[in-house]
N, C-alpha and C. Protein backbone atom coordinates (compact mmCIF):
# COMPACT_ATOMS: atom_id res chain seq x y z
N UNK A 1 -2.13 72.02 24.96
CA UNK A 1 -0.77 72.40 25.25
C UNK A 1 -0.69 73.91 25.24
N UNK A 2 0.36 74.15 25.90
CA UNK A 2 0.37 75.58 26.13
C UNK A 2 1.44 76.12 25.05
N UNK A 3 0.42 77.41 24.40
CA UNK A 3 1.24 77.40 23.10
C UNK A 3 1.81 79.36 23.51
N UNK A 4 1.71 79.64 25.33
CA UNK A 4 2.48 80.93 25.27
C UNK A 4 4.35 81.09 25.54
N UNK A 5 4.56 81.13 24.68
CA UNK A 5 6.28 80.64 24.40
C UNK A 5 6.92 81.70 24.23
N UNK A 6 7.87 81.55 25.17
CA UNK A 6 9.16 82.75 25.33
C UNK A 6 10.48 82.40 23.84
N UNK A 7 10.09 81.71 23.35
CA UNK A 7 11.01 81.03 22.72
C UNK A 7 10.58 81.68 21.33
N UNK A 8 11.62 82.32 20.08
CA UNK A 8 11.32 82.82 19.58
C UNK A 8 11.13 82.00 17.96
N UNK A 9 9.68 81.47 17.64
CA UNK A 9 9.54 80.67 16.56
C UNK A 9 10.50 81.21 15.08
N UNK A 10 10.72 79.83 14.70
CA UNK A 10 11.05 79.07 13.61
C UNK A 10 10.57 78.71 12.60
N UNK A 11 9.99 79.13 11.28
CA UNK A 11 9.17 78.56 10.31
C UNK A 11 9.79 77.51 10.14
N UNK A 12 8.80 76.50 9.34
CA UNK A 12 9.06 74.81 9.07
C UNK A 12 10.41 75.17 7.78
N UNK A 13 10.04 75.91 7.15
CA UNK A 13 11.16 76.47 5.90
C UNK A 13 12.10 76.58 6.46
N UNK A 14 13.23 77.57 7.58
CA UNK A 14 14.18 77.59 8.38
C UNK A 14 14.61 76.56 9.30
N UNK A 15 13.67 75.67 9.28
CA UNK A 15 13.97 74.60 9.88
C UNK A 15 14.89 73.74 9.32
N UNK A 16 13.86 73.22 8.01
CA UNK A 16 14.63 72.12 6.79
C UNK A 16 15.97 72.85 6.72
N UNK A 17 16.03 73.97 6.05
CA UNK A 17 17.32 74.92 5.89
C UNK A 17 18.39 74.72 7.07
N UNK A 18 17.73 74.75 8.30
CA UNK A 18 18.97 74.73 9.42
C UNK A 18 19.74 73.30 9.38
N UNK A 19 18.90 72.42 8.98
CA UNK A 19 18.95 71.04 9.05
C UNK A 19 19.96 70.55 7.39
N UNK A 20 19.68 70.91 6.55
CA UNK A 20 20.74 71.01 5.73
C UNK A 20 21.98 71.38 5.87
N UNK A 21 21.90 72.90 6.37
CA UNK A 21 22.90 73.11 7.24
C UNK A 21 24.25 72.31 8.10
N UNK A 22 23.13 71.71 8.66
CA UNK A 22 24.04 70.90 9.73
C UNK A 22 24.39 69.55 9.39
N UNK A 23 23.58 69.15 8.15
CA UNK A 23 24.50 68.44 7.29
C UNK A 23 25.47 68.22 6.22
N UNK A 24 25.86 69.58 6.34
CA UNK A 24 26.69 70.19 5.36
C UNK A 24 28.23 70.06 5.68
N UNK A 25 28.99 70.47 4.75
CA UNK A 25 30.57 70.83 5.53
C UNK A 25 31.13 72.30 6.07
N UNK A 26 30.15 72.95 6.09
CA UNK A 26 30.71 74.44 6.13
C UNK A 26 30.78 74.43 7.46
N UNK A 27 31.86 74.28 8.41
CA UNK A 27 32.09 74.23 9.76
C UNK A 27 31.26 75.26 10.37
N UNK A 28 31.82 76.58 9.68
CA UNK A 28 31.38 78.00 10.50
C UNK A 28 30.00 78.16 10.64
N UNK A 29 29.26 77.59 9.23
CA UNK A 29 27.55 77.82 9.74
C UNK A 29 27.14 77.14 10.36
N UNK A 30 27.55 75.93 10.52
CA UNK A 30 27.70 75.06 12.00
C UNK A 30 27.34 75.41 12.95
N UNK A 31 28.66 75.94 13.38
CA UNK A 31 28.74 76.46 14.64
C UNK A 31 28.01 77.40 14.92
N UNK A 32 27.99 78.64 13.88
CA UNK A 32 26.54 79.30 14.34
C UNK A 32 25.71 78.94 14.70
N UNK A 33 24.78 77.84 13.73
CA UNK A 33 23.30 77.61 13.92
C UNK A 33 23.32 76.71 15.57
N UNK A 34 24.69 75.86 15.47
CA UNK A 34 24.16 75.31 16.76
C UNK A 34 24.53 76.31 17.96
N UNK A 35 24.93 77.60 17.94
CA UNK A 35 24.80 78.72 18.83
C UNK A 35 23.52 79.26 19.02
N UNK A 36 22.60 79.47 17.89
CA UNK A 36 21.43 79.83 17.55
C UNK A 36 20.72 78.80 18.22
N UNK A 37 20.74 77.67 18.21
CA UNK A 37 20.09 76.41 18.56
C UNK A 37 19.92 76.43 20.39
N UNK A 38 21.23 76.33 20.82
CA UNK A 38 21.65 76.49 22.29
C UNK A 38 20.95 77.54 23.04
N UNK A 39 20.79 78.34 21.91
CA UNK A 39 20.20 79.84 22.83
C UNK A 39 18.47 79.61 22.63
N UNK A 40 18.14 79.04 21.90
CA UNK A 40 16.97 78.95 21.71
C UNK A 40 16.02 77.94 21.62
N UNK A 41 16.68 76.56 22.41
CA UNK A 41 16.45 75.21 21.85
C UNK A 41 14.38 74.68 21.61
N UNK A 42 14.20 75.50 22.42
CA UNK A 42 12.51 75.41 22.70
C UNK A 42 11.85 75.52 20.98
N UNK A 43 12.62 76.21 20.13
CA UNK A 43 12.02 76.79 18.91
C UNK A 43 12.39 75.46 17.68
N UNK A 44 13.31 74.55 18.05
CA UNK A 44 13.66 73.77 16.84
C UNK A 44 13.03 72.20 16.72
N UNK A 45 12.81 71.80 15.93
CA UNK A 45 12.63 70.27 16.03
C UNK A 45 13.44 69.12 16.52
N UNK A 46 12.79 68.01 16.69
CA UNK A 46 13.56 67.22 17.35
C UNK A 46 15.19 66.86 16.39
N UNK A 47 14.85 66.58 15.52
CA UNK A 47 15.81 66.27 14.51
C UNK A 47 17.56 67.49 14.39
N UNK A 48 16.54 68.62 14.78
CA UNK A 48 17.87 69.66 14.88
C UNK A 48 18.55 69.54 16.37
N UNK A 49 17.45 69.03 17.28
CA UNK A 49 18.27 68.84 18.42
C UNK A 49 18.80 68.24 18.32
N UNK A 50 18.68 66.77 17.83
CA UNK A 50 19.57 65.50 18.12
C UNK A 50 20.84 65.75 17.70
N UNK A 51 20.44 66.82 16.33
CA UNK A 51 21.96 67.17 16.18
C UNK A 51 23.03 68.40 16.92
N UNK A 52 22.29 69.02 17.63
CA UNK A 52 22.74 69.88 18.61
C UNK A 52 23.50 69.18 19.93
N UNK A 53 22.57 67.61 19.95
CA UNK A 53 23.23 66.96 21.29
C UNK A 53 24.38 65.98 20.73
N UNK A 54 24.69 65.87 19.41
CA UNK A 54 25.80 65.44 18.99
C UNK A 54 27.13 66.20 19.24
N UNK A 55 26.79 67.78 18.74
CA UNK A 55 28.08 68.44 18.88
C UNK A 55 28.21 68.58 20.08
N UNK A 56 27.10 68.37 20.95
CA UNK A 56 27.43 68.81 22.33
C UNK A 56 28.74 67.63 22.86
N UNK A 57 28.34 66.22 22.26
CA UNK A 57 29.39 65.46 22.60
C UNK A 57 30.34 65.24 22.10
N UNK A 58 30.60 66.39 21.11
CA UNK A 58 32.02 66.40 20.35
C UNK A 58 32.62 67.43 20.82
N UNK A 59 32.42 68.17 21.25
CA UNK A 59 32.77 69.22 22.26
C UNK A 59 32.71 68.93 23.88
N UNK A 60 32.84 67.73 24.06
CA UNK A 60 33.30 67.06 25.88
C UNK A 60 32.01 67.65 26.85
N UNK A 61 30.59 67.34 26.27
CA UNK A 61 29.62 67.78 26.74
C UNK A 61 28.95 66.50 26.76
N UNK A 62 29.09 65.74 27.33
CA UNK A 62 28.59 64.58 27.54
C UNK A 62 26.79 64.32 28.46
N UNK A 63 26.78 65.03 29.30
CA UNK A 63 26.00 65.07 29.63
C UNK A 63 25.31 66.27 29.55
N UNK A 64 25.41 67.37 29.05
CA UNK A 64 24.52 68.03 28.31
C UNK A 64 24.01 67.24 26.89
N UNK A 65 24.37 66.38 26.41
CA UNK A 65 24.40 66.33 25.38
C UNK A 65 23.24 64.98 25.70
N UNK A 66 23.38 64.25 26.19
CA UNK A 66 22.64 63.26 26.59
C UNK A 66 21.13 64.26 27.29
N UNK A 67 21.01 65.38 27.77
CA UNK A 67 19.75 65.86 27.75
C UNK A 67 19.29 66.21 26.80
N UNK A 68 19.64 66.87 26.00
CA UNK A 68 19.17 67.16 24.44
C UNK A 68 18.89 66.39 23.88
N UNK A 69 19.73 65.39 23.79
CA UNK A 69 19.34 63.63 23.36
C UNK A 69 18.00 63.75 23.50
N UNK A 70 17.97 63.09 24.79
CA UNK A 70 16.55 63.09 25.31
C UNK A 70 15.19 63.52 25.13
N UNK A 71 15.30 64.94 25.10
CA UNK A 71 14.24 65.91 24.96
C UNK A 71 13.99 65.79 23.45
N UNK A 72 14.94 65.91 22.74
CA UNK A 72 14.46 65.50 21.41
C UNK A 72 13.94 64.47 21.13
N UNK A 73 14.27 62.89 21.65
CA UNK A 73 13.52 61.91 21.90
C UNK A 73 12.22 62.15 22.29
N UNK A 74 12.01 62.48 23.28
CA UNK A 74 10.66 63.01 23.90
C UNK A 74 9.89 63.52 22.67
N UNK A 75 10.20 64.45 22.89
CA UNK A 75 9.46 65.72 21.88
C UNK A 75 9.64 65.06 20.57
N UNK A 76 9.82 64.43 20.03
CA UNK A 76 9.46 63.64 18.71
C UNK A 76 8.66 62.19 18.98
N UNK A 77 8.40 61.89 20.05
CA UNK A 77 7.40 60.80 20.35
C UNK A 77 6.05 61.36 20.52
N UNK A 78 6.24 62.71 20.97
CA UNK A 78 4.62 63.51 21.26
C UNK A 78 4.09 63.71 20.08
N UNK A 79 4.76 64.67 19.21
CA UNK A 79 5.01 65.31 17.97
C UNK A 79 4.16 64.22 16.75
N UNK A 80 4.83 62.85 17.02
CA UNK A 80 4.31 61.52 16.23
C UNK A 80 2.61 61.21 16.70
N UNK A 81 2.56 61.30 18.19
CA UNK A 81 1.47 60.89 18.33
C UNK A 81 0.10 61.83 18.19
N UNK A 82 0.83 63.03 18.01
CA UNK A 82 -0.39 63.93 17.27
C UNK A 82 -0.76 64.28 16.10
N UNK A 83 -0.46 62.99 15.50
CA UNK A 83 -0.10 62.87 13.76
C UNK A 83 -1.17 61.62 14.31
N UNK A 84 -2.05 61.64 12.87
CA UNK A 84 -2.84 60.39 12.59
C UNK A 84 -2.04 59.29 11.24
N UNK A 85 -0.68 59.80 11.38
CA UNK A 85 0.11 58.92 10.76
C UNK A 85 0.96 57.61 11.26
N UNK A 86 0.46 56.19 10.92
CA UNK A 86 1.34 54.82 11.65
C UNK A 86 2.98 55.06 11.55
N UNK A 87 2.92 55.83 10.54
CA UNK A 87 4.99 55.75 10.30
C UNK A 87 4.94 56.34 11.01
N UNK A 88 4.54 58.10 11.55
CA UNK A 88 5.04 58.66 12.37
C UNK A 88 6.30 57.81 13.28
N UNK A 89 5.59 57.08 14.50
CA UNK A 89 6.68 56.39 15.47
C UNK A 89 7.57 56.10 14.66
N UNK A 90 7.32 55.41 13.76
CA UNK A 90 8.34 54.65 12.95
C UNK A 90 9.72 55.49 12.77
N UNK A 91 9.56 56.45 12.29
CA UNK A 91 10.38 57.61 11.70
C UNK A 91 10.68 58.31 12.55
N UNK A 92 9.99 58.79 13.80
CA UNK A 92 10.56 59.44 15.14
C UNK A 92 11.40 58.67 15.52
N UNK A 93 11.68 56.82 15.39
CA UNK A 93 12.42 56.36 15.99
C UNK A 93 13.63 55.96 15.48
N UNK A 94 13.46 55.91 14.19
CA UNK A 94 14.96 56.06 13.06
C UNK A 94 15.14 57.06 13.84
N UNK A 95 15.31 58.03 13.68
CA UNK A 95 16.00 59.77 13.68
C UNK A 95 16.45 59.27 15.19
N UNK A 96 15.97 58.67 16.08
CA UNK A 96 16.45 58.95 17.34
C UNK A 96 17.47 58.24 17.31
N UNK A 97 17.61 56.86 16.16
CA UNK A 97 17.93 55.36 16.92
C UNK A 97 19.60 55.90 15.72
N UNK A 98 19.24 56.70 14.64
CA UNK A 98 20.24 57.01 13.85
C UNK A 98 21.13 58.34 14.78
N UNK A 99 20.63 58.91 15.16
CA UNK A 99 21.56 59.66 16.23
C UNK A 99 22.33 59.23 17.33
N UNK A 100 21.42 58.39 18.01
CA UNK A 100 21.88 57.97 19.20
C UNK A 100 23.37 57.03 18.69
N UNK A 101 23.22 56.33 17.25
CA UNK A 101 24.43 56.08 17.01
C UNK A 101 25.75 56.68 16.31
N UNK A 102 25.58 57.85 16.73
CA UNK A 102 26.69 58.72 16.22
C UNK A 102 27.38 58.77 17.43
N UNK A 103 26.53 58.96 18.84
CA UNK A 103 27.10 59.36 20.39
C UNK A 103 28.27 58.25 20.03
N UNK A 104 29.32 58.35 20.38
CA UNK A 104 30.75 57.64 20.57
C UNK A 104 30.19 56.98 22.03
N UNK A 105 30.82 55.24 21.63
CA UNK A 105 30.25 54.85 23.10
C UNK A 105 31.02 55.19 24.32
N UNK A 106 31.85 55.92 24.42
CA UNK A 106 32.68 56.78 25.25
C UNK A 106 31.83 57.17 25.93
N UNK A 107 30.80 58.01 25.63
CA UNK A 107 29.49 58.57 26.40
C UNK A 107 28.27 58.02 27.34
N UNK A 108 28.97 56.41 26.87
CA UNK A 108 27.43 55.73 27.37
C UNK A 108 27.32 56.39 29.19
N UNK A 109 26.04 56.36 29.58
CA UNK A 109 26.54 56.12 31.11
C UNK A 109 27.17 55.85 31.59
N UNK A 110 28.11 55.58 32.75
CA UNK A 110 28.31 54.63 33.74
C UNK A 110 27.97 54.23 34.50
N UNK A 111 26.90 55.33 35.08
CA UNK A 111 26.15 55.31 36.23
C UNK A 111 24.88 54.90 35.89
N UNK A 112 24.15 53.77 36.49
CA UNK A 112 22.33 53.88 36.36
C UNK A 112 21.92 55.17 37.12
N UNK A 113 22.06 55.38 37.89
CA UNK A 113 21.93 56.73 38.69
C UNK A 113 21.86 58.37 38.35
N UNK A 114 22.67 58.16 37.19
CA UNK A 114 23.02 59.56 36.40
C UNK A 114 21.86 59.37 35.76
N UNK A 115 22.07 58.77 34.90
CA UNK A 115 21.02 58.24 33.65
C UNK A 115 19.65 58.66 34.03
N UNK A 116 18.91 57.99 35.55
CA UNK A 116 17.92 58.31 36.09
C UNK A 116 17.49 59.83 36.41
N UNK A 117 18.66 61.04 36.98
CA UNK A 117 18.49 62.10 37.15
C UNK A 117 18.23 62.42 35.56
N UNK A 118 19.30 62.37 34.62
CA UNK A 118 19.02 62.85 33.54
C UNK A 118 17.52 62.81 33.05
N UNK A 119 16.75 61.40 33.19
CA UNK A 119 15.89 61.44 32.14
C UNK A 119 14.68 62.48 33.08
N UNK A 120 14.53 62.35 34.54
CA UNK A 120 14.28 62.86 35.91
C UNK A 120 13.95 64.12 35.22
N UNK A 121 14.94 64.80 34.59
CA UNK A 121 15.08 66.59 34.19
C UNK A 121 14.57 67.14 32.94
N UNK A 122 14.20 65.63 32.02
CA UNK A 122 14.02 65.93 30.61
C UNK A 122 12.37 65.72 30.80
N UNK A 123 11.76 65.02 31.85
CA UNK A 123 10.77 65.05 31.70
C UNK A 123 9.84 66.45 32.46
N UNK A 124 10.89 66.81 33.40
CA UNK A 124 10.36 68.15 33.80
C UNK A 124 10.21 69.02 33.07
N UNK A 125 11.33 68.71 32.61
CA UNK A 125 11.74 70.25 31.40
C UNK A 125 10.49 70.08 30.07
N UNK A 126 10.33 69.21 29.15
CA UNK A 126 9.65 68.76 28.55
C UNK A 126 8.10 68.75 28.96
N UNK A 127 7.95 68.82 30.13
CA UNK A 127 6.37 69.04 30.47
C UNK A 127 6.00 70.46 31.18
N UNK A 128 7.13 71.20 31.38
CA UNK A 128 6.93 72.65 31.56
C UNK A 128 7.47 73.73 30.52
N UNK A 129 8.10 73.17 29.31
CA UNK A 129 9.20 73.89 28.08
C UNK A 129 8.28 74.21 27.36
N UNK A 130 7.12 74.45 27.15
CA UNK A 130 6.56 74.93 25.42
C UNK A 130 7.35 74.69 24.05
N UNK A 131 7.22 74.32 23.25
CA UNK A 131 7.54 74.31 22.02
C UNK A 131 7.08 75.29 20.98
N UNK A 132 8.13 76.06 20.45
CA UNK A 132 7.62 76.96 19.21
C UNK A 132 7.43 76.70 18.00
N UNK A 133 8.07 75.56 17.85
CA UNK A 133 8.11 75.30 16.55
C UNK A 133 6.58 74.71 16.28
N UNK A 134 6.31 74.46 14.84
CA UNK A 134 4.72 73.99 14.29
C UNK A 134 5.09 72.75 14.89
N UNK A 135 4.08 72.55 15.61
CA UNK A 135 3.40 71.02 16.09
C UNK A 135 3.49 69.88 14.68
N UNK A 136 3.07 70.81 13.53
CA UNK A 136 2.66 69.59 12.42
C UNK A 136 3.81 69.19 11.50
N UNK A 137 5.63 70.02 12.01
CA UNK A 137 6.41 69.70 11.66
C UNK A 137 6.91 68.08 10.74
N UNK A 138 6.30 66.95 11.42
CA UNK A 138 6.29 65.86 11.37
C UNK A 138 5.58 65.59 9.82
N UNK A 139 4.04 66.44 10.22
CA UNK A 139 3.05 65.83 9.06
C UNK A 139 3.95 66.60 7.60
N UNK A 140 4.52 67.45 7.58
CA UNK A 140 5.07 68.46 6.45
C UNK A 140 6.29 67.23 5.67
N UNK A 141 7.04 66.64 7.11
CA UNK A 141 7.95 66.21 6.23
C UNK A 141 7.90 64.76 6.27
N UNK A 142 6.86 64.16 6.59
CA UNK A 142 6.61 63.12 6.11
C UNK A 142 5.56 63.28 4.66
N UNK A 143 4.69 64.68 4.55
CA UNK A 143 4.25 64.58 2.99
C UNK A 143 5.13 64.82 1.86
N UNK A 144 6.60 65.43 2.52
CA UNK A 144 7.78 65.47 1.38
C UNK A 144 7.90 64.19 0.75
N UNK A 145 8.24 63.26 1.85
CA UNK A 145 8.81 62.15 1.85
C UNK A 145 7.83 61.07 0.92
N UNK A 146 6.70 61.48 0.99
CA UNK A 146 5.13 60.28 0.06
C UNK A 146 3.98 61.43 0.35
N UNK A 147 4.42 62.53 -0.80
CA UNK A 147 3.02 62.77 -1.28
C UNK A 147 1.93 62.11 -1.17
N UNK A 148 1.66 60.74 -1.84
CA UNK A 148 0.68 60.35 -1.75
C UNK A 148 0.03 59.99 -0.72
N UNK A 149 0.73 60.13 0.38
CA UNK A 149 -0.46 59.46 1.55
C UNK A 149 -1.07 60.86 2.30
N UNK A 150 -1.35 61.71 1.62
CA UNK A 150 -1.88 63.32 2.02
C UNK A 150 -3.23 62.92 2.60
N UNK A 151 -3.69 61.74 2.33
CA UNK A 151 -5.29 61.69 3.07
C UNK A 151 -5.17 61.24 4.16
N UNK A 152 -3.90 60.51 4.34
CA UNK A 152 -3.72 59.59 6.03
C UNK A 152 -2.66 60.35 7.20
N UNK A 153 -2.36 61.62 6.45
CA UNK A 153 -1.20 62.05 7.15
C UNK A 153 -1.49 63.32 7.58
N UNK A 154 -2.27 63.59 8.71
CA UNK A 154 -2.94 64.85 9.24
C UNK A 154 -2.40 64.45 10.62
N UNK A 155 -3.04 66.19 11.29
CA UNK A 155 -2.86 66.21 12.55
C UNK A 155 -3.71 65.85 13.55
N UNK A 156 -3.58 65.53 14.28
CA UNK A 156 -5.37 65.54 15.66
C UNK A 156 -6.12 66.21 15.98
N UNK A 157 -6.89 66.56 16.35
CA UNK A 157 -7.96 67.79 16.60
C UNK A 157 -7.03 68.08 17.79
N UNK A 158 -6.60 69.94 17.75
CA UNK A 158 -5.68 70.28 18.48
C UNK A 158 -6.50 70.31 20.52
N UNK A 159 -7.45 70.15 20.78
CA UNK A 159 -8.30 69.96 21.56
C UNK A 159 -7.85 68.69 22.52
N UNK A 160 -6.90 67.49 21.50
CA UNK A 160 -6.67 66.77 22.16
C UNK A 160 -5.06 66.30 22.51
N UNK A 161 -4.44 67.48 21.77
CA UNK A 161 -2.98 67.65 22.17
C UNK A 161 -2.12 67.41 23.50
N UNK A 162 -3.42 68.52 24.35
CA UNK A 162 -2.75 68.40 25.63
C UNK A 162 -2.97 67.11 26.22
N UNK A 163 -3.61 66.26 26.23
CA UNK A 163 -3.78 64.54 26.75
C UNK A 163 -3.01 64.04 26.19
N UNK A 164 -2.42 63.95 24.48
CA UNK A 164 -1.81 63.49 24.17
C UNK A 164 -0.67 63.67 24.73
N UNK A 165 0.14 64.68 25.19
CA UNK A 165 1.37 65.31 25.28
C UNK A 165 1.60 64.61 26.71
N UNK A 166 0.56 64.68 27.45
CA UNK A 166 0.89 64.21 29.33
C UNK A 166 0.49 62.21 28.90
N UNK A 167 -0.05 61.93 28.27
CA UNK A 167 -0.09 60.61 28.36
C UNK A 167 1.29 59.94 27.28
N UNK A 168 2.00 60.53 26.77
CA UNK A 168 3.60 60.17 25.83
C UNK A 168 4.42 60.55 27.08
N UNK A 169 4.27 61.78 27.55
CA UNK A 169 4.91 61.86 28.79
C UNK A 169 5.30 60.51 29.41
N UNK A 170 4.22 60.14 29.80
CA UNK A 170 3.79 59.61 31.49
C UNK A 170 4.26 58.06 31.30
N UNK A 171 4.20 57.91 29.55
CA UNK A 171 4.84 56.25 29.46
C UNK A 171 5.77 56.26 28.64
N UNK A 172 6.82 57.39 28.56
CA UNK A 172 8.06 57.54 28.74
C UNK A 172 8.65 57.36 29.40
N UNK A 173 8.27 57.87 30.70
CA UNK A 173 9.18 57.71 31.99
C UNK A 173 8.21 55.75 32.17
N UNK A 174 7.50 56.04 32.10
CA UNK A 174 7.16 54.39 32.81
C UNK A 174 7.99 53.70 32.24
N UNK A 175 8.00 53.52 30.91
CA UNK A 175 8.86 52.69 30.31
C UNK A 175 10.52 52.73 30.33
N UNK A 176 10.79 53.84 30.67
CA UNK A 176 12.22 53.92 31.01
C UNK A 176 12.71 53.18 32.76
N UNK A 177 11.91 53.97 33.66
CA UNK A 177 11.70 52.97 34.54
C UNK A 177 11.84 51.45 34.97
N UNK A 178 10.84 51.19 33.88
CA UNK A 178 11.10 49.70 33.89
C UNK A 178 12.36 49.11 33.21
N UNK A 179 12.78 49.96 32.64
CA UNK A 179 14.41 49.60 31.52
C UNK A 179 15.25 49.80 33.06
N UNK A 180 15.01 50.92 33.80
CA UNK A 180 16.07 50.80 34.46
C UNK A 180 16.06 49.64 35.86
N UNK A 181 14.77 49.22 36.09
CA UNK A 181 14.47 48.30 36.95
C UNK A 181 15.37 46.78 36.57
N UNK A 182 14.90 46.51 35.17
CA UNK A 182 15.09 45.47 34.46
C UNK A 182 17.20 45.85 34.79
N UNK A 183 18.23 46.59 34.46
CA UNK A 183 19.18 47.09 34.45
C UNK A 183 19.80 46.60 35.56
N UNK A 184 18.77 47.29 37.37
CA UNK A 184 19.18 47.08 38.26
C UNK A 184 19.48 45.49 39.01
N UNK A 185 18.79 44.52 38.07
CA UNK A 185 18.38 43.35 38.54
C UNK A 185 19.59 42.24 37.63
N UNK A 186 20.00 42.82 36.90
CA UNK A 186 21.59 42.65 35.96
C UNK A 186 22.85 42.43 36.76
């Protein structure tokens, strides 16, 4: 993967911190960080996006907000699979499946058509976006979470990142595809 990034990194420490943050009540640092976030989205983890594409839909950003969705989806399915950890998915897919139910179903699609461009843009974006943040984001806070499994919870030999990253890609969209095939036949 290509690690030359216009995007200006994030330690894993400022991360957790932003992420507290945004589960906090203090409106105003809120709104900052997700200003900070917007301007810089390439630098944060998936988890801060998802929550970036929340306010986006509390703020009548519906379909911005559903790309961020996305990309954070994405980018936390790659993220997992360059972890030699089984929860990984597991836990990339809470965080997605616990966000996605905050979106008010007000937001759902209407269109299969939209839906298709959208995901269409997240996979472009996502396979030409670099990421700044540490790749091993995942492995850090899943050793918060069980110390003890420090022998099973490493990263991949970074050599094989970039295959990993185009093959999560490539059956992302396949599999969405077929969701929307399966949809059209409804």
């Amino acid at each position: 993967m290509d690690d030359s990034v216009t995007a200006e990194k994030v330690s894993f420490e400022e991360q957790l911190q932003t992420l507290e943050v945004l589960k906090g009540d203090d409106k105003a640092a809120q709104e900052k960080i997700l200003q900070e976030v917007g301007g810089n989205p390439d630098a944060y983890i998936p988890p801060i996006l998802h929550r970036y594409a929340g306010s986006l839909f509390k703020k009548g950003k519906p379909k911005k907000g559903w790309f961020w969705h996305f990309v954070a989806e994405l980018r936390g399915r790659i993220d997992a699979n360059l972890t030699t950890a089984d929860k990984a998915q597991q836990f990339v897919a809470f965080i997605s499946k616990m966000n996605a139910a905050m979106i008010n179903p007000e937001h759902n699609f209407k269109q299969l058509d939209q839906l298709e461009k959208t995901v269409q843009k997240v996979v472009l974006y996502v396979r030409s976006h670099p990421v700044a943040y540490q790749h091993d984001w995942l492995v850090q806070l899943l050793l918060k979470i069980e110390p003890s499994n420090a022998g099973e919870v490493k990263m991949k030999p970074k050599h094989q990142w970039a295959a990993i990253k185009q093959h999560t890609i490539d059956e992302y969209y396949k599999d969405f595809q077929n969701y929307v095939q399966t949809k059209q036949k409804d």
